[in-house]
N, C-alpha and C. Protein backbone atom coordinates (compact mmCIF):
# COMPACT_ATOMS: atom_id res chain seq x y z
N UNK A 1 14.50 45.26 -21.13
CA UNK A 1 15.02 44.37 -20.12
C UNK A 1 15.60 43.14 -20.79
N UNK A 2 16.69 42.90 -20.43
CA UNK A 2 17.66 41.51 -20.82
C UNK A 2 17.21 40.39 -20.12
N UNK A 3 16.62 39.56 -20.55
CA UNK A 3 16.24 38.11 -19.64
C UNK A 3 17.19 37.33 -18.86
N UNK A 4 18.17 37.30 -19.83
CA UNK A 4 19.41 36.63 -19.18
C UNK A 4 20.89 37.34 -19.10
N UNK A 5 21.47 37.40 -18.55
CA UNK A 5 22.43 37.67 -18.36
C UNK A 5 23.83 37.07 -19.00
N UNK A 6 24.02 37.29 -20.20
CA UNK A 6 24.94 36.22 -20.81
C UNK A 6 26.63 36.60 -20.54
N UNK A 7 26.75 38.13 -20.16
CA UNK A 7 28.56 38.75 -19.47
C UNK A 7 29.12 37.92 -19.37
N UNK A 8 30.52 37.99 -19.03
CA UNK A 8 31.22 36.80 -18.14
C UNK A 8 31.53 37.27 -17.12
N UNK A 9 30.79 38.44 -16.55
CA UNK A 9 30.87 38.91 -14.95
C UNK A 9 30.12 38.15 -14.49
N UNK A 10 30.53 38.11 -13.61
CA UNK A 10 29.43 37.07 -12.21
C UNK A 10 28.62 37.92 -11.57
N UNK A 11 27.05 37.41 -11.65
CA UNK A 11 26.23 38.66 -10.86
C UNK A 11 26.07 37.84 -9.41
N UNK A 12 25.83 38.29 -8.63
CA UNK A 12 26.27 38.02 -7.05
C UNK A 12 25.27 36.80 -6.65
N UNK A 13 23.36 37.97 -7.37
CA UNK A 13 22.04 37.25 -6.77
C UNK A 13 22.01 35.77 -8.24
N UNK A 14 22.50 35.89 -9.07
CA UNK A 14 22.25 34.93 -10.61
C UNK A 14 22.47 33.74 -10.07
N UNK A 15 21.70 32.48 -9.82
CA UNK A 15 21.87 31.16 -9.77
C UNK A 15 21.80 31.15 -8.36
N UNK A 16 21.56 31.89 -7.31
CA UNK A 16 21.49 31.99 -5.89
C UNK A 16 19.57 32.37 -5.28
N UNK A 17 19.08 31.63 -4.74
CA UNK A 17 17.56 32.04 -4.01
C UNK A 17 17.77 32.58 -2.76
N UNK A 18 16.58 34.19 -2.65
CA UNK A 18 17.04 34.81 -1.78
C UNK A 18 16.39 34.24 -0.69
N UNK A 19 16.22 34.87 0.54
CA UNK A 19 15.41 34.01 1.94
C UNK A 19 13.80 34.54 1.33
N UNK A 20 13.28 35.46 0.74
CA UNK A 20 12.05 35.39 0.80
C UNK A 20 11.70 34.22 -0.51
N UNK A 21 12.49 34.28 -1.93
CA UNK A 21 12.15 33.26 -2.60
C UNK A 21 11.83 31.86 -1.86
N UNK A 22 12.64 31.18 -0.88
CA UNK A 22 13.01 30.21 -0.44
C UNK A 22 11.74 29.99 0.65
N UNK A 23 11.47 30.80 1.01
CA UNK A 23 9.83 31.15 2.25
C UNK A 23 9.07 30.81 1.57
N UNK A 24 8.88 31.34 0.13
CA UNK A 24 7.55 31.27 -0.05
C UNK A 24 7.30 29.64 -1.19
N UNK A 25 8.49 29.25 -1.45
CA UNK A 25 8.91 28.11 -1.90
C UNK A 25 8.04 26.79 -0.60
N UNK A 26 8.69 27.37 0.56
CA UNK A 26 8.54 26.54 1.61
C UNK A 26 6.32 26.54 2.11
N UNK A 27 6.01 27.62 2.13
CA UNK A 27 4.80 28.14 2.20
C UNK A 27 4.21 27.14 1.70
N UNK A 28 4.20 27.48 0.22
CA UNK A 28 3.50 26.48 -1.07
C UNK A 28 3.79 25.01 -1.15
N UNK A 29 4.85 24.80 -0.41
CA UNK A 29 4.82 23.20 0.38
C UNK A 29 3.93 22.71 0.82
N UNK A 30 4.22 23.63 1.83
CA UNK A 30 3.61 23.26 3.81
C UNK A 30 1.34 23.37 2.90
N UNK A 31 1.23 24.09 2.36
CA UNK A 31 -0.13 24.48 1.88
C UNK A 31 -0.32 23.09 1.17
N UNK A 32 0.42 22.68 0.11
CA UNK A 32 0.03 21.53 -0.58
C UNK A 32 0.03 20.42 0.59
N UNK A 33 1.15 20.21 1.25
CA UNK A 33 1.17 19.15 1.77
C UNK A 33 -0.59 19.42 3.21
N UNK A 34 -0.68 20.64 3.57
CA UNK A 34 -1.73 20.47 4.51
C UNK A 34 -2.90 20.21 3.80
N UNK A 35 -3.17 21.02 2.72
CA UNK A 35 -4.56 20.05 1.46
C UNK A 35 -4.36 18.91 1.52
N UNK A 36 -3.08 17.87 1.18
CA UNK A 36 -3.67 16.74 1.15
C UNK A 36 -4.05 16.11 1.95
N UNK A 37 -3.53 16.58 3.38
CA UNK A 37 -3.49 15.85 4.76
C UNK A 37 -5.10 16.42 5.12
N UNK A 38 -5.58 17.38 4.80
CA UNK A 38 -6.62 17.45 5.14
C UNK A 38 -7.80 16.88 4.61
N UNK A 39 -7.54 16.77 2.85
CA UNK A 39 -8.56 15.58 2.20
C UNK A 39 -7.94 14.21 2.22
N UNK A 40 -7.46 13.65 2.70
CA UNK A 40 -7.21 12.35 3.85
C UNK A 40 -7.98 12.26 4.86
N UNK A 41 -7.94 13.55 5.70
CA UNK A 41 -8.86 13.60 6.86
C UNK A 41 -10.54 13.32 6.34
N UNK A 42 -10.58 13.98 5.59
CA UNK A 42 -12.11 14.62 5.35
C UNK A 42 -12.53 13.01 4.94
N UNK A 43 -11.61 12.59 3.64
CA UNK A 43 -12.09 10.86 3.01
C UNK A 43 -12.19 10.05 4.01
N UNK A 44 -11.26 10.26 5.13
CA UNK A 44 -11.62 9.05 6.32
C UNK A 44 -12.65 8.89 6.77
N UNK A 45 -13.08 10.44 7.61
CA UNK A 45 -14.42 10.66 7.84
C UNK A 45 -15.69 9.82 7.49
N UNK A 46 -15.35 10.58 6.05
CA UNK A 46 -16.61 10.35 4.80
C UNK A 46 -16.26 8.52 5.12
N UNK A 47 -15.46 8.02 4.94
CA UNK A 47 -15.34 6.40 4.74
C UNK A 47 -15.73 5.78 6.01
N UNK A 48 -15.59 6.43 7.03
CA UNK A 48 -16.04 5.81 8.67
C UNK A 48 -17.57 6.08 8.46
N UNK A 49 -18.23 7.02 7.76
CA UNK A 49 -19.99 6.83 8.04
C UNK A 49 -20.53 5.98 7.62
N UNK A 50 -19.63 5.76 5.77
CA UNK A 50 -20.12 4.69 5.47
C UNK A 50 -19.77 3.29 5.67
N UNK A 51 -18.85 3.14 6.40
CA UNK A 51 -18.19 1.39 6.54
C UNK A 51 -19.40 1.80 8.11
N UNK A 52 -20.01 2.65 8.94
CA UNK A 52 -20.48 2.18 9.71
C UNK A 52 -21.80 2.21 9.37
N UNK A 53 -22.36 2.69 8.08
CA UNK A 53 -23.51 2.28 7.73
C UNK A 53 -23.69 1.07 7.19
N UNK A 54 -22.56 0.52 5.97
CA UNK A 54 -22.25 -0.85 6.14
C UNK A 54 -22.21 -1.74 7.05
N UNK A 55 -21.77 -1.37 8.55
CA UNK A 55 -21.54 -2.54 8.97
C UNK A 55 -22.92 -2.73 9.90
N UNK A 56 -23.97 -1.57 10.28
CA UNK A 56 -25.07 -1.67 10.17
C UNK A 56 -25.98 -2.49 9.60
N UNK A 57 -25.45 -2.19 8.43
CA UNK A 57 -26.49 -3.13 7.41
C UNK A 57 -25.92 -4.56 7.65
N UNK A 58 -24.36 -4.91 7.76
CA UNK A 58 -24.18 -6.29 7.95
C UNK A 58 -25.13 -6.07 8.86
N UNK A 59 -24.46 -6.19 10.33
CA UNK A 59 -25.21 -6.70 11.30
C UNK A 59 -26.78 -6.46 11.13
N UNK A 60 -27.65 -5.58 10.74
CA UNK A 60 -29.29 -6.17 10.40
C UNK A 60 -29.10 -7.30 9.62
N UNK A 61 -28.26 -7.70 8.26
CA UNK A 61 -28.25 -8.87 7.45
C UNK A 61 -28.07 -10.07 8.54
N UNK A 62 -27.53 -10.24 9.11
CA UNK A 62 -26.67 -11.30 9.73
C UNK A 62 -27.84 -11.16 10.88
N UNK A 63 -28.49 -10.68 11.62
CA UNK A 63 -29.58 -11.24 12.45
C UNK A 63 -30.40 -11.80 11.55
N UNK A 64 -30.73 -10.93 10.67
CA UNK A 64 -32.46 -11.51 9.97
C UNK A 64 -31.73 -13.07 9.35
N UNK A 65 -30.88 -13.14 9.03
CA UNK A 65 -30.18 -14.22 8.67
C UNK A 65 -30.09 -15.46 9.98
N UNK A 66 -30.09 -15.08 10.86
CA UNK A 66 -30.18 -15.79 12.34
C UNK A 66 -31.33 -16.18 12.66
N UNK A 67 -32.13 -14.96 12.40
CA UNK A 67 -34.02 -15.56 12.70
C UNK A 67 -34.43 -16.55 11.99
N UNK A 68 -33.77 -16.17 10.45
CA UNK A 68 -34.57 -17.65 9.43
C UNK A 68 -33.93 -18.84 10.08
N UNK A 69 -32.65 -18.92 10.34
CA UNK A 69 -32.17 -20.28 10.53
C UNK A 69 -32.24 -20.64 11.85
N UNK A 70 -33.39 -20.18 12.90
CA UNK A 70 -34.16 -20.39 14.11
C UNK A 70 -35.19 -20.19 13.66
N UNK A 71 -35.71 -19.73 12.77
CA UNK A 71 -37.37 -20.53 11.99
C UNK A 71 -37.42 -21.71 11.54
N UNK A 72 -36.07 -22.16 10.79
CA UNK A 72 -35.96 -23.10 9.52
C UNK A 72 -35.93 -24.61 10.63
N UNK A 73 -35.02 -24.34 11.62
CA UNK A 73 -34.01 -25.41 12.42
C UNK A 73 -35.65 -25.59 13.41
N UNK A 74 -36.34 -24.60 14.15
CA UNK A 74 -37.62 -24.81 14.94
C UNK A 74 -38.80 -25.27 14.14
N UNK A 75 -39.12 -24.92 12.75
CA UNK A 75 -40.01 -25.63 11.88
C UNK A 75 -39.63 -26.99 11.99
N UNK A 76 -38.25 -27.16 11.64
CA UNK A 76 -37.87 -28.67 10.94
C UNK A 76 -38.24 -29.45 12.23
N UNK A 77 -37.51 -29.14 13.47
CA UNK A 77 -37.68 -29.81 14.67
C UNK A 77 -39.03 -29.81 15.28
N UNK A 78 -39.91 -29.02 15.10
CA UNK A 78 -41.72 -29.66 14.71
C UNK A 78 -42.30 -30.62 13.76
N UNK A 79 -41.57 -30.36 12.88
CA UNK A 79 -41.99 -31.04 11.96
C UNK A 79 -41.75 -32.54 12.22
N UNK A 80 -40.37 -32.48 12.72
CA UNK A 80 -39.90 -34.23 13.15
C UNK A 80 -40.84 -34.58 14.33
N UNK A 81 -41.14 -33.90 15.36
CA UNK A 81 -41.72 -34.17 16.75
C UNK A 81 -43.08 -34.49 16.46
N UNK A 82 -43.35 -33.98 15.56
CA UNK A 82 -45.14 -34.29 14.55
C UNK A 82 -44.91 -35.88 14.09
N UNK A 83 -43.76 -36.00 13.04
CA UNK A 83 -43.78 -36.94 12.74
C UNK A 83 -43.53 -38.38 13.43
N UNK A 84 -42.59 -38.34 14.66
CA UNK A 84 -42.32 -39.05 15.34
C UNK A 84 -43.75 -39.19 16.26
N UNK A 85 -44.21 -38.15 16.76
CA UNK A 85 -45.56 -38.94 17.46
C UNK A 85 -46.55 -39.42 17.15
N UNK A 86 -46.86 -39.22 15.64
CA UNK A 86 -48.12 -39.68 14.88
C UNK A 86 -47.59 -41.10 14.96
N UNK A 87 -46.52 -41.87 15.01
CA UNK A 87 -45.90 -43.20 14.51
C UNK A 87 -46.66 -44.20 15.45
């Protein structure tokens, strides 16, 4: 078998893609491009459990963070109401 065709006849199919080359050209597109669109999907997912386990954890941070500074602000304001009535 000759790999290339070097004649100076013109072969009809040489430098031309037929409709099934061109299909399955298109196939192996549409496949790559749906893998990536689908691990996009999947990473979002995966990234929405954890930004909402994150934001979980904010919001527990940010109350317990609220309680101290309604411990801190209700201590202090005993503490003054102590001091002011002993006077």
């Amino acid at each position: 078998m000759v790999a290339f065709n070097l004649s100076l006849r013109t072969n009809r199919r040489s430098g031309q893609m037929n409709g099934s080359g061109l299909l399955i050209i298109a196939i192996a597109a549409l496949a790559a491009y749906m893998g990536m669109s689908w691990e996009r999907a999947r990473r979002a997912i995966f990234d929405v459990r954890v930004s909402r386990k994150r934001v979980q954890n904010l919001r527990q941070t940010a109350m317990r963070e609220r309680f101290h500074a309604i411990l801190i602000v209700t201590g202090s304001l005993f503490v003054i109401f102590m001091i002011a009535r002993n006077r």
